[in-house]
N, C-alpha and C. Protein backbone atom coordinates (compact mmCIF):
# COMPACT_ATOMS: atom_id res chain seq x y z
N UNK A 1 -11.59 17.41 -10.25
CA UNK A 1 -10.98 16.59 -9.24
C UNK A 1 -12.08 16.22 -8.23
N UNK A 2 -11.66 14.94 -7.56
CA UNK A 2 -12.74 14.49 -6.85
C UNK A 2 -12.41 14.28 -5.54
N UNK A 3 -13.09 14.69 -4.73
CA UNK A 3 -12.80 14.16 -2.62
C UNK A 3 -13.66 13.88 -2.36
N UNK A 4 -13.35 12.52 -1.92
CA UNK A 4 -14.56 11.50 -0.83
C UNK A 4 -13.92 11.21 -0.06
N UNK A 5 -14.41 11.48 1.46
CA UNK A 5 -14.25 10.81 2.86
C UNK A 5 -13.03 11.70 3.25
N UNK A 6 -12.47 10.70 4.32
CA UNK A 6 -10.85 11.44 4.65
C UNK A 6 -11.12 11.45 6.13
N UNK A 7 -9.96 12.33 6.62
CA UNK A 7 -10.13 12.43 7.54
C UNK A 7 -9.86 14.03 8.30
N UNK A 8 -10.85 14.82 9.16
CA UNK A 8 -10.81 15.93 9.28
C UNK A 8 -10.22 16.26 11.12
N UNK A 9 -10.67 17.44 11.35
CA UNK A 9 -10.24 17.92 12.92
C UNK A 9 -11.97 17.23 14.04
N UNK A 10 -13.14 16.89 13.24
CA UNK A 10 -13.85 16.60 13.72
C UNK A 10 -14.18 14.64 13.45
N UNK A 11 -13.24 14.55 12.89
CA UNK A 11 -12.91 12.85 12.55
C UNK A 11 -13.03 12.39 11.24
N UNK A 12 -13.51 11.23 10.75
CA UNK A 12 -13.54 10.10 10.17
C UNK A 12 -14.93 11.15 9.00
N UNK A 13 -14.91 11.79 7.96
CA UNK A 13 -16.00 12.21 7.04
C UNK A 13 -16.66 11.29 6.17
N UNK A 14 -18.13 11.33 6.23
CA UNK A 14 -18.55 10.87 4.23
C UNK A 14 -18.76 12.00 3.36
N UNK A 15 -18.13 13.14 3.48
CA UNK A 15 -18.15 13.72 1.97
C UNK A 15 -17.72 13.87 0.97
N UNK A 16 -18.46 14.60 0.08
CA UNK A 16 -18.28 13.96 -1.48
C UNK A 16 -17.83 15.90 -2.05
N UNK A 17 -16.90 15.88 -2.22
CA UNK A 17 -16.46 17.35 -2.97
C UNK A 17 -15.59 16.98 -4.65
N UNK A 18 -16.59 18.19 -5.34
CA UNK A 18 -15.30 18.25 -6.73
C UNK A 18 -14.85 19.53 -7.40
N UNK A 19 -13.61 19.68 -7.53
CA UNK A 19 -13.24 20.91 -7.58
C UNK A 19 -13.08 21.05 -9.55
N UNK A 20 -13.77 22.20 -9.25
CA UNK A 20 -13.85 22.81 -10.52
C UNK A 20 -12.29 23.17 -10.72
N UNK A 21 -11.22 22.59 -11.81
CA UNK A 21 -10.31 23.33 -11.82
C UNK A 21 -9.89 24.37 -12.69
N UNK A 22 -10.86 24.78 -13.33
CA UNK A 22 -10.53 25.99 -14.64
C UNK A 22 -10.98 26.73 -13.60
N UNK A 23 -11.91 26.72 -13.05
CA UNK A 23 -12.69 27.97 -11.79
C UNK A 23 -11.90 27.91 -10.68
N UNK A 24 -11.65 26.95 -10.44
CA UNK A 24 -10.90 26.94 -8.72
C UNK A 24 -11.97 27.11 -7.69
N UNK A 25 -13.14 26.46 -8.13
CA UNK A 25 -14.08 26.14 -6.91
C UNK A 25 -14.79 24.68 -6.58
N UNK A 26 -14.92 25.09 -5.26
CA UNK A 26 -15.02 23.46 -4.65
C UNK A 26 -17.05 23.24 -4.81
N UNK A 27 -17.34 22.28 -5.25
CA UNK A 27 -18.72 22.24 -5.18
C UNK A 27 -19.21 20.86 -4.54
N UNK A 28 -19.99 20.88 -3.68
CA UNK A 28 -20.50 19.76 -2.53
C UNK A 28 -21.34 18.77 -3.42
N UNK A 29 -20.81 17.61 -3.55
CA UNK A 29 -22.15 16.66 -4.44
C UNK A 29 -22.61 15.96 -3.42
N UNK A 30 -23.45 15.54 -3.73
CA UNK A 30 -24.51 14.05 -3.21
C UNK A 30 -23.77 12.97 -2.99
N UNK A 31 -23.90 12.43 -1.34
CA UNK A 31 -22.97 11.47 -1.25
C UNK A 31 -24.13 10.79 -0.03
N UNK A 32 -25.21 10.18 -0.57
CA UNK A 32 -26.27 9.61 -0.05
C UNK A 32 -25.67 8.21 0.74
N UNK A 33 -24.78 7.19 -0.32
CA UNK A 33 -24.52 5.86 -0.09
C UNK A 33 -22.99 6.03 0.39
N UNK A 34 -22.67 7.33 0.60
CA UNK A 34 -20.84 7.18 1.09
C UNK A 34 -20.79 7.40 2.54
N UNK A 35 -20.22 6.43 3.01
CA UNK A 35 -20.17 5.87 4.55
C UNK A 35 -18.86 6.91 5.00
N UNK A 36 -18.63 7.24 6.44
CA UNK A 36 -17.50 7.86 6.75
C UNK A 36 -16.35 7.10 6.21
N UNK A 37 -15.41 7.82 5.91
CA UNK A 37 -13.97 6.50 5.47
C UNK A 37 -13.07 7.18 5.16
N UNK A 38 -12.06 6.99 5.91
CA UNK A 38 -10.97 7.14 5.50
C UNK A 38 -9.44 6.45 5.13
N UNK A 39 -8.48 6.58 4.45
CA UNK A 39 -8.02 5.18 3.86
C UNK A 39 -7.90 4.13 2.84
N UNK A 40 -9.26 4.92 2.16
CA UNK A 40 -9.83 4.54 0.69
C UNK A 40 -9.06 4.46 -0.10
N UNK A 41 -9.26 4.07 -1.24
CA UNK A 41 -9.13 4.57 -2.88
C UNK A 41 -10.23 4.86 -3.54
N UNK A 42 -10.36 6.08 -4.09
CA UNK A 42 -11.13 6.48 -5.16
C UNK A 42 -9.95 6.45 -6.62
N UNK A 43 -10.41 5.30 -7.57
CA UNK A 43 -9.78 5.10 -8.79
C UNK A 43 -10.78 5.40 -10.03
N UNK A 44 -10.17 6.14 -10.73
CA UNK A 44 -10.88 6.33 -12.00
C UNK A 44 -11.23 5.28 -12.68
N UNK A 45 -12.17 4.80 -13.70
CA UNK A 45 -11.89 3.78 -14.77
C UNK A 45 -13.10 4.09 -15.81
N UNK A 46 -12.27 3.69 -16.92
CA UNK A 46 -12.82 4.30 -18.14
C UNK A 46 -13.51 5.61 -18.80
N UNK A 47 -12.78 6.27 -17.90
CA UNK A 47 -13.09 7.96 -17.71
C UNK A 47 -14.48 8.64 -17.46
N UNK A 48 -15.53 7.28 -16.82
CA UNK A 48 -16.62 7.64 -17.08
C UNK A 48 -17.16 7.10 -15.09
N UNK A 49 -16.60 5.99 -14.28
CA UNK A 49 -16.85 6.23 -12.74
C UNK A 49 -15.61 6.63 -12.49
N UNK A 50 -15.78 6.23 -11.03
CA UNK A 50 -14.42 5.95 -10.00
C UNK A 50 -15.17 5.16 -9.11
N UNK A 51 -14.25 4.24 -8.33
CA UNK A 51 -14.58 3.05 -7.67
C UNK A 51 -14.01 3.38 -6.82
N UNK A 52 -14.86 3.40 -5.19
CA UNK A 52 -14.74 3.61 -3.77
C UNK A 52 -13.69 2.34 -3.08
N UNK A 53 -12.80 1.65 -2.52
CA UNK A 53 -12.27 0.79 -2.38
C UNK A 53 -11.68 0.48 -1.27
N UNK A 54 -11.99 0.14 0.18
CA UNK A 54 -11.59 -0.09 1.13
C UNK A 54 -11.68 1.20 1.83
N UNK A 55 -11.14 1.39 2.97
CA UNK A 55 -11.63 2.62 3.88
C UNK A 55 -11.99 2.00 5.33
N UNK A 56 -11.91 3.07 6.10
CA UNK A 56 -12.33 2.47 7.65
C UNK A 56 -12.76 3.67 8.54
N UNK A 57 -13.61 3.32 9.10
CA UNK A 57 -13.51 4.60 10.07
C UNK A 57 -14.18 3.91 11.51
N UNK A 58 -13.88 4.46 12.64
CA UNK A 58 -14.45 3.83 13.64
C UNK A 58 -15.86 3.75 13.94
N UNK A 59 -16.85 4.53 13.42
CA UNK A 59 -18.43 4.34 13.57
C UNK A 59 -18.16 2.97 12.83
N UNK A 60 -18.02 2.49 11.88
CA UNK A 60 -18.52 1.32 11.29
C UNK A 60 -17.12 0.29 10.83
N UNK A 61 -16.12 0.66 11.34
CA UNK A 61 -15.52 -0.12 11.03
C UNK A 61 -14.94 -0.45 9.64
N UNK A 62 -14.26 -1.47 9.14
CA UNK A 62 -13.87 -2.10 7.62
C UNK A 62 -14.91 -1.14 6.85
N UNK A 63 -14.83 -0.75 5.41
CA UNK A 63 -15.44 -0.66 4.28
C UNK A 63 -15.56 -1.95 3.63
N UNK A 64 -16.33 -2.44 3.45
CA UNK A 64 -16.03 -3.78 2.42
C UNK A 64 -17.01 -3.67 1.03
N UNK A 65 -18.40 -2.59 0.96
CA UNK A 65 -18.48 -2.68 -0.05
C UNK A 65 -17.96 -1.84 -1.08
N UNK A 66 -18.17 -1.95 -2.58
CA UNK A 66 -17.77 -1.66 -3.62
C UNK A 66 -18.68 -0.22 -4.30
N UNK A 67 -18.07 0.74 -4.06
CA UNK A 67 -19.21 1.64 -4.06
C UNK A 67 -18.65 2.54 -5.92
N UNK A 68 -19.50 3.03 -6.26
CA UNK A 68 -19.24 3.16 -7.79
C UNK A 68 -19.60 4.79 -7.61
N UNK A 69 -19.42 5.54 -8.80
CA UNK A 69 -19.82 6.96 -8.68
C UNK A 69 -19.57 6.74 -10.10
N UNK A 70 -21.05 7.10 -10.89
CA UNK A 70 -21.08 7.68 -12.17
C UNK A 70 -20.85 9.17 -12.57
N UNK A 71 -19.32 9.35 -12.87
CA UNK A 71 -19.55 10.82 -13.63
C UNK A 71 -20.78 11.45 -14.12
N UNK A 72 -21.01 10.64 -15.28
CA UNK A 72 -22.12 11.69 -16.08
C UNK A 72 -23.74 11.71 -15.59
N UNK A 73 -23.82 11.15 -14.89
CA UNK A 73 -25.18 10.89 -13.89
C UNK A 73 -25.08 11.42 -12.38
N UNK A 74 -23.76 11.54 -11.88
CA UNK A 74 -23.41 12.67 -11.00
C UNK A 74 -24.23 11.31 -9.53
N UNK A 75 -24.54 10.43 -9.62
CA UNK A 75 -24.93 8.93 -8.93
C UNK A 75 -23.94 8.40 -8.30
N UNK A 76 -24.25 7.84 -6.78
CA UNK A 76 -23.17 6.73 -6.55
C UNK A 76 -24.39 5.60 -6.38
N UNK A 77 -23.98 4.24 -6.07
CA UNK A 77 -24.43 2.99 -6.55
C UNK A 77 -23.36 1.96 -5.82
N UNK A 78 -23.78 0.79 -4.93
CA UNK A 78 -22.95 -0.23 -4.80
C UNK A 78 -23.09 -1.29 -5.69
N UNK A 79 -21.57 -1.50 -5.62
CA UNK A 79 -22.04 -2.63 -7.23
C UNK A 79 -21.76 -4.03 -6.30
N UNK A 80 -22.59 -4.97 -7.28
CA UNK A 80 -22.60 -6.24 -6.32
C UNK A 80 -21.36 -6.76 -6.88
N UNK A 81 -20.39 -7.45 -6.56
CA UNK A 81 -19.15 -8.16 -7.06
C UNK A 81 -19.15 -9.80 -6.61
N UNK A 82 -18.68 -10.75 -7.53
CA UNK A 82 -17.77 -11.90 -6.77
C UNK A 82 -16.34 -11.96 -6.58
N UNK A 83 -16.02 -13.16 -6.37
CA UNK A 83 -14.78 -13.89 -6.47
C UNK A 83 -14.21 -13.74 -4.94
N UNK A 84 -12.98 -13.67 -5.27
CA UNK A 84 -11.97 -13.79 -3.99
C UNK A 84 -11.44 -12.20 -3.67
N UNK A 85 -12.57 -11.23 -2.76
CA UNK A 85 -12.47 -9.81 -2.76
C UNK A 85 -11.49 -9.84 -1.70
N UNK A 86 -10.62 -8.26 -1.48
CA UNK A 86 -10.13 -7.93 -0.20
C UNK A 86 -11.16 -7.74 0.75
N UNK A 87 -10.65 -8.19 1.95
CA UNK A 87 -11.47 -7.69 3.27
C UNK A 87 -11.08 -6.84 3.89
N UNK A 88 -11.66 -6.03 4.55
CA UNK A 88 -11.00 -5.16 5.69
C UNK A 88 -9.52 -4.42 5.15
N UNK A 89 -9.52 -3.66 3.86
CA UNK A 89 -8.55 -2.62 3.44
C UNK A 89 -8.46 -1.44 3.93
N UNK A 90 -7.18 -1.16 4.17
CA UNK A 90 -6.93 0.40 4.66
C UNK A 90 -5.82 0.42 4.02
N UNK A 91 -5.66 1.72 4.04
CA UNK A 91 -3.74 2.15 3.73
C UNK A 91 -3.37 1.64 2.28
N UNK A 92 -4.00 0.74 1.13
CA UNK A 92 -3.63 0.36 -0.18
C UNK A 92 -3.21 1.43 -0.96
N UNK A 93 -3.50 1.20 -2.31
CA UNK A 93 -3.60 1.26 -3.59
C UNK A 93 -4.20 0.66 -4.80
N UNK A 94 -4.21 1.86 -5.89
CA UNK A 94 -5.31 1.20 -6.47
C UNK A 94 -4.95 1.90 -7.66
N UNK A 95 -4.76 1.38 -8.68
CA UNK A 95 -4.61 1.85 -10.57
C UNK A 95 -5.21 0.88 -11.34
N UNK A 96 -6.33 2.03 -12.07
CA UNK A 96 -6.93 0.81 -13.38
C UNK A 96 -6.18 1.06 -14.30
N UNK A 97 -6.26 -0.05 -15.25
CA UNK A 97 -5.74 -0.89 -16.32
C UNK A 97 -6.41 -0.95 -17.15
N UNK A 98 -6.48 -0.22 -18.38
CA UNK A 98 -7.25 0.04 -19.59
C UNK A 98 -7.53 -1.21 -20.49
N UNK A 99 -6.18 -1.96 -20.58
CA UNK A 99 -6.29 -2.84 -21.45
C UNK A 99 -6.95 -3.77 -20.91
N UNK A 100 -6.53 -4.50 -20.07
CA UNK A 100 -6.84 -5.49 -19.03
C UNK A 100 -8.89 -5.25 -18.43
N UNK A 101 -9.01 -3.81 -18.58
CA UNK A 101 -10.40 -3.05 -17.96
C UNK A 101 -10.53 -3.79 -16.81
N UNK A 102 -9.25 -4.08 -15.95
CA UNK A 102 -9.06 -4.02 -14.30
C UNK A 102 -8.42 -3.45 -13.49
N UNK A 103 -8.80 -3.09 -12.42
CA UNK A 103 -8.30 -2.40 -11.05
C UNK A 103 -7.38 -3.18 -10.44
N UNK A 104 -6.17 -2.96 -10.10
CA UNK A 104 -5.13 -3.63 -9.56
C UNK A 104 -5.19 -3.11 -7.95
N UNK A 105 -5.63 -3.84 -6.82
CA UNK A 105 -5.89 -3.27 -5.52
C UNK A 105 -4.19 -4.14 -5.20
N UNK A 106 -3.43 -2.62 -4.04
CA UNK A 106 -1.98 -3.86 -3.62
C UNK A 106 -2.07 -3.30 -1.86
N UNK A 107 -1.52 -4.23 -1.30
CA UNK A 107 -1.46 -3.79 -0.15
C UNK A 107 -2.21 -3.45 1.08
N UNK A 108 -1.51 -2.47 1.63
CA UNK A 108 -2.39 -2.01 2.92
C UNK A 108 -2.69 -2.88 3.92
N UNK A 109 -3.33 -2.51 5.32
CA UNK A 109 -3.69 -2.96 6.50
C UNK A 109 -5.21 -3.82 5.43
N UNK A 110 -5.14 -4.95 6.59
CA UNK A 110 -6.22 -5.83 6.43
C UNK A 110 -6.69 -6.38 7.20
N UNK A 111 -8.12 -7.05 7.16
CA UNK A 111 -8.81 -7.41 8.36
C UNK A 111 -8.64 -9.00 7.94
N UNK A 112 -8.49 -9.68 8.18
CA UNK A 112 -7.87 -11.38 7.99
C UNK A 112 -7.70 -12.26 9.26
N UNK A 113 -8.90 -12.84 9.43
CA UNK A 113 -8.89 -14.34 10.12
C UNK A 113 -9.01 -13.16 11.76
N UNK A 114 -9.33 -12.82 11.58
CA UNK A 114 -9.92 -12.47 13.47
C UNK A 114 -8.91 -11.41 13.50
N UNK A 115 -7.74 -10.86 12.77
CA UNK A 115 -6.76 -9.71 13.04
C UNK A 115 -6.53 -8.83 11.81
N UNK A 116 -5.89 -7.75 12.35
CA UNK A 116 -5.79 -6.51 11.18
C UNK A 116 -4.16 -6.78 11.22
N UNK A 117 -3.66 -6.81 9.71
CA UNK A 117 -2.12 -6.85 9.78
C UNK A 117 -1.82 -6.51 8.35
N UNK A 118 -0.52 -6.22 8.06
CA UNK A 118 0.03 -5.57 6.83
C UNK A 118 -0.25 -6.83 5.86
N UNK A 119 -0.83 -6.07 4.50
CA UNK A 119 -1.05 -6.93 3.71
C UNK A 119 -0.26 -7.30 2.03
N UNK A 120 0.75 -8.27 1.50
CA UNK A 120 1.40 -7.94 0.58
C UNK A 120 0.87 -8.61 -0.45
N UNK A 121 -0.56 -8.76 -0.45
CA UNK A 121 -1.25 -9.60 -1.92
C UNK A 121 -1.87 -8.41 -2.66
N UNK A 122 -1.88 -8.67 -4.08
CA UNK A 122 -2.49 -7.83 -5.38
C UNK A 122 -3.48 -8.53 -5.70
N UNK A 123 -4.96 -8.08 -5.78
CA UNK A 123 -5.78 -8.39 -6.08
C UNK A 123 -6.07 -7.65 -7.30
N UNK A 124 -7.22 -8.24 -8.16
CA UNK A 124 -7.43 -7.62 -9.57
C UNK A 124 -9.16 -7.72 -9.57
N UNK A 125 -9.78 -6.56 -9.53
CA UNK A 125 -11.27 -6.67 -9.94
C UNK A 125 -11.76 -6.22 -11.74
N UNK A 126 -11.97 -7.38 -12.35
CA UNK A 126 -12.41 -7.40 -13.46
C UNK A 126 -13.70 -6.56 -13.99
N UNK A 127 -13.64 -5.83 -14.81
CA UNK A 127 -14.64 -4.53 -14.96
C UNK A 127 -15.90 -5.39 -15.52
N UNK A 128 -15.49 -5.36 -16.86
CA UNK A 128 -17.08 -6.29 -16.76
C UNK A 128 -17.31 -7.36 -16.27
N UNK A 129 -16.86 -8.31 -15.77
CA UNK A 129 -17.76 -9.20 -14.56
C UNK A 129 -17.99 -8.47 -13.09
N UNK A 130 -17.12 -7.63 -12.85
CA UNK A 130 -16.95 -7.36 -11.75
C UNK A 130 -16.95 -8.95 -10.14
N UNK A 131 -15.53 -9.73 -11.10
CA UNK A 131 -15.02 -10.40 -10.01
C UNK A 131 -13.63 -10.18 -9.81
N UNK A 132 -13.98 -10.34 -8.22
CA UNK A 132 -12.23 -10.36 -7.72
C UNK A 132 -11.14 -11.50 -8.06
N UNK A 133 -9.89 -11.52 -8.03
CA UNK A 133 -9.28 -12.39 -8.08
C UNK A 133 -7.87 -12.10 -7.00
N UNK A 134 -7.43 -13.13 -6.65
CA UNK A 134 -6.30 -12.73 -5.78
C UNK A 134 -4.93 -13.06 -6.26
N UNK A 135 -4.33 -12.52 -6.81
CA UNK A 135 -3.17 -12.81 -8.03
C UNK A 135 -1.63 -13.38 -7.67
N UNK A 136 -1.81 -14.37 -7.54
CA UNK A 136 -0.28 -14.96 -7.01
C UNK A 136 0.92 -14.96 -8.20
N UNK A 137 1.96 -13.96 -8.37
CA UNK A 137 2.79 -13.86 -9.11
C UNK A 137 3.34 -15.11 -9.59
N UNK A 138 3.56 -15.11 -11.42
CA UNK A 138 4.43 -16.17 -11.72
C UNK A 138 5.98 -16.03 -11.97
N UNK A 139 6.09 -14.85 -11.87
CA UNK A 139 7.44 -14.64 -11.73
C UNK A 139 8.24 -13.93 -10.99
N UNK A 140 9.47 -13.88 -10.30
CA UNK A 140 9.83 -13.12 -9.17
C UNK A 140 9.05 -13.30 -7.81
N UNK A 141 9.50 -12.27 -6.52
CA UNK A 141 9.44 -12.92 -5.13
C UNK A 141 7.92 -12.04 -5.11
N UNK A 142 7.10 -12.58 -4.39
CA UNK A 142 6.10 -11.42 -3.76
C UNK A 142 6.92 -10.16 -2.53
N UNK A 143 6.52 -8.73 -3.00
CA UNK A 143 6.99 -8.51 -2.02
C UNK A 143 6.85 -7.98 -0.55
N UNK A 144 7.28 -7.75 -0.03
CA UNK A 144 6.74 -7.37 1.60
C UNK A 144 5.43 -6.66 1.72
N UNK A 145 4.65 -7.31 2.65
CA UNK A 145 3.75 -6.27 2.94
C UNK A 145 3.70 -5.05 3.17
N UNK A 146 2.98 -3.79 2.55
CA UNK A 146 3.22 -2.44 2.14
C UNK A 146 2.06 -1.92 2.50
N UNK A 147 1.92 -0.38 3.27
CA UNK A 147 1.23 0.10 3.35
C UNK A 147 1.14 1.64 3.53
N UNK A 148 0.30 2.95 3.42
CA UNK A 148 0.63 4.12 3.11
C UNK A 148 1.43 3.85 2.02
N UNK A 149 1.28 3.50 0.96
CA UNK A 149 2.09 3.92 -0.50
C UNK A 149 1.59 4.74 -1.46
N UNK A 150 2.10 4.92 -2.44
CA UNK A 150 1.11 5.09 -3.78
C UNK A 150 1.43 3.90 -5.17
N UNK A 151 0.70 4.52 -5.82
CA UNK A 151 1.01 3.53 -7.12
C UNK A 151 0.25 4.44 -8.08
N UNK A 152 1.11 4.15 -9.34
CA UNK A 152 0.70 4.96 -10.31
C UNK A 152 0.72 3.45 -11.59
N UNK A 153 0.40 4.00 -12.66
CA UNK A 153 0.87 3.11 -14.06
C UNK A 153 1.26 3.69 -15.19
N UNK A 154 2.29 2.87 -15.55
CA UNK A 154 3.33 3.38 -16.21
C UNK A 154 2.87 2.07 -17.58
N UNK A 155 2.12 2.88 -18.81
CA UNK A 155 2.55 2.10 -19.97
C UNK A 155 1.80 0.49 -18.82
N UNK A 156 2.08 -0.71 -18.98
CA UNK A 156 1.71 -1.78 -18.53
C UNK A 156 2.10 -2.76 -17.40
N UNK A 157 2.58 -1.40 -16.54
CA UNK A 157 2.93 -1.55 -15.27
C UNK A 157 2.80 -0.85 -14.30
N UNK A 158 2.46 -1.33 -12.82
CA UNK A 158 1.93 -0.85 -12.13
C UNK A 158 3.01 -0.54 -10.94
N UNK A 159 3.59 0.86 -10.99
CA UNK A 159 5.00 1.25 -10.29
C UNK A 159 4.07 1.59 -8.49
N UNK A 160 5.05 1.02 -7.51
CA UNK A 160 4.53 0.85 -6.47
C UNK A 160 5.87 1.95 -5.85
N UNK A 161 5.42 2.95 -4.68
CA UNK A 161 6.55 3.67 -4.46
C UNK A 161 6.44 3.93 -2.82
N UNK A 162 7.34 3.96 -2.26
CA UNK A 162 7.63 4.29 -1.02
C UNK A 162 6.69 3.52 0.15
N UNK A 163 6.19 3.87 1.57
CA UNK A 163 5.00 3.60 2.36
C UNK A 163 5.62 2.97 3.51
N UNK A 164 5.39 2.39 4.38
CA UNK A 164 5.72 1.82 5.55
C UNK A 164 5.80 0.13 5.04
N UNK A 165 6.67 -0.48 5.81
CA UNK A 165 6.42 -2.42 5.54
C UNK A 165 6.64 -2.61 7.06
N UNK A 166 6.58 -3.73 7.49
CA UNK A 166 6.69 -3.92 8.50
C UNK A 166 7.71 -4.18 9.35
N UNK A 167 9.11 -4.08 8.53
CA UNK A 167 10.70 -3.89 8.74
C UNK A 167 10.85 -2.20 8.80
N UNK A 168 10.23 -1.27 8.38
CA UNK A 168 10.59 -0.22 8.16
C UNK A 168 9.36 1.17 8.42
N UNK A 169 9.83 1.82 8.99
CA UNK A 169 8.64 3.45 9.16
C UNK A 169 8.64 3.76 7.94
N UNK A 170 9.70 4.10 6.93
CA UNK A 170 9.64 4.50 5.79
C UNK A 170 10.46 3.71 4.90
N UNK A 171 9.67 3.53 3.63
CA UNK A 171 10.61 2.43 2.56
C UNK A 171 10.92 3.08 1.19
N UNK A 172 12.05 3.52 1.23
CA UNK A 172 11.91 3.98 -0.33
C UNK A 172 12.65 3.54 -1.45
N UNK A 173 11.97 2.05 -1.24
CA UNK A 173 12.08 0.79 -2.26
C UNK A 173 10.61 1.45 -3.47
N UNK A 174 11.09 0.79 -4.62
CA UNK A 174 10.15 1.14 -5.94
C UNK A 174 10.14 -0.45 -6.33
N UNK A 175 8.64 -0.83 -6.30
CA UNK A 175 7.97 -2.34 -6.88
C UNK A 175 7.68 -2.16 -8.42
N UNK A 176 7.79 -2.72 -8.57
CA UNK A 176 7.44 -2.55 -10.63
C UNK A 176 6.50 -4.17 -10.41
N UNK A 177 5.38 -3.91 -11.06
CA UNK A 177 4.33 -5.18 -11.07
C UNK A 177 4.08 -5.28 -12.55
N UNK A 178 4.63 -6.26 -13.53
CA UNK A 178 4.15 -6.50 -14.80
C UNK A 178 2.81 -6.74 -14.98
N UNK A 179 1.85 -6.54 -15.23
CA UNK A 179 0.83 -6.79 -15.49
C UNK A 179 0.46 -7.97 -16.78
N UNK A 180 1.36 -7.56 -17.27
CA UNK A 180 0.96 -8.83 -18.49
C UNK A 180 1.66 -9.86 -18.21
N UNK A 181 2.56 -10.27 -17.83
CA UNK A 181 3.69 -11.16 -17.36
C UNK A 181 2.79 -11.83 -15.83
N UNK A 182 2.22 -10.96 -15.03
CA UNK A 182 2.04 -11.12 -13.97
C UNK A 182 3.26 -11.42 -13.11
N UNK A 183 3.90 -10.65 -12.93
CA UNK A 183 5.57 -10.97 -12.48
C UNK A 183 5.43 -9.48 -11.49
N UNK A 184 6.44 -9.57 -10.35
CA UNK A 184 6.82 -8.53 -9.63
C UNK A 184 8.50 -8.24 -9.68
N UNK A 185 8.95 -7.15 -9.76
CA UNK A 185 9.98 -6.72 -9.63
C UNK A 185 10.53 -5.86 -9.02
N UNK A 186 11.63 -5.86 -7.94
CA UNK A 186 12.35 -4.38 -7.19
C UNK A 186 13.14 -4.06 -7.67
N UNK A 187 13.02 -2.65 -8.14
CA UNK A 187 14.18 -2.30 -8.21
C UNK A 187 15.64 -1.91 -7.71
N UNK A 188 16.39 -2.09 -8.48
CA UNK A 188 17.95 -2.33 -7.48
C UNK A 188 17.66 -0.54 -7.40
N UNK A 189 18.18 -0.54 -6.22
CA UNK A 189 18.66 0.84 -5.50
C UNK A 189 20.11 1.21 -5.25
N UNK A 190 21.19 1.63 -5.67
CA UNK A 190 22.34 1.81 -5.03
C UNK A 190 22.39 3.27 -5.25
C-alpha cells in the first residue's frame, strides 16, 4: 500500500510511505519531486505506476502537475501531458480503466477563471498519449457538482458514491458513469 502527502497535526505533508502488508511495516521512500498536497489522487495503472493527480496545499497552492511513481524503479517523474487538463483539483476522484488504458478524473473543488468552485466535469487522461480530454456525456443529465467522494470501477463503469454537492453537506446519491456508452446515470434511491 502506498501514502503520499495528506494532511497531518503539523499541516499540509510531501511524504511518500509504503506499507509492507504481509509484515505490517511502514517503510519511508524517496519523494524528491512530491510537493506538500493534500486532496490528491494517487491511482494505480497498469499495475506497474500510480499517477499523483490534483492536490493543494497552502505553501504552493493548486497541484497542477502530473506526477508518476514507477513501482519497479521505486522513481517518481513528472510526465509532460496535453489536451484539455483539469486545473486547480482538490476533493476528486480518480479510477483507471484497463481497457480504455485511461484515468477517469470526476469532480472536486477547482480553480476556474479567477475562482475555486465545485466541479461536475469528467475528464479522461489517455495512457499512451498522455492527453487530457474533457468528456461531455452523450447520454443522460451531467450530474451535480461533487466533491469529497469516492469512486471505484465496477466491470466498465465507474460507480461514483456519496461526498458533498453544493445543495447538500452530505449526498448519498450513487452516479454510475458508462464508460463505453459515455453516458451518466443516478441511481433511483427509494
Amino acid at each position: 500500500m502506498y501514502l503520499a502527502g495528506g494532511l497531518t497535526d503539523g499541516g499540509v505533508t510531501g511524504d511518500f510511505w509504503l506499507l509492507d502488508l504481509a509484515k505490517a511495516e511502514w517503510t519511508e521512500g524517496e519523494s524528491d519531486l512530491l510537493p506538500p498536497v493534500a486532496g490528491h489522487t494517487l491511482t494505480p495503472c497498469r499495475n506497474s505506476i500510480l499517477l499523483l493527480i490534483g492536490g493543494y496545499s497552502p505553501q504552493n497552492g493548486f497541484n497542477n502537475k502530473l506526477l508518476e511513481y514507477n513501482i519497479s524503479s521505486a522513481n517518481w517523474s513528472v510526465s509532460q501531458h496535453t489536451g484539455t487538463a483539469p486545473t486547480g483539483l482538490y476533493g476528486h476522484s480518480a479510477i483507471y480503466h484497463q481497457a480504455t488504458d485511461a484515468v477517469y478524473v470526476f469532480g472536486g473543488y477547482r480553480f476556474y477563471l479567477e475562482s475555486v468552485s465545485a466541479s461536475p466535469e469528467l475528464y479522461s487522461l489517455h495512457l499512451p498519449t498522455l492527453s487530457w480530454s474533457l468528456l461531455v456525456p452523450s447520454h443522460g443529465v451531467k450530474p451535480l457538482a461533487r466533491f469529497f467522494h469516492v469512486s471505484a470501477l465496477f466491470r466498465d463503469t465507474m460507480v461514483v458514491v456519496g461526498g458533498r454537492t453544493e445543495r447538500e453537506d452530505f449526498s448519498a446519491a450513487i452516479l454510475l458513469y458508462q464508460i463505453n456508452c459515455n453516458s451518466w446515470i443516478t441511481v433511483n434511491q427509494t
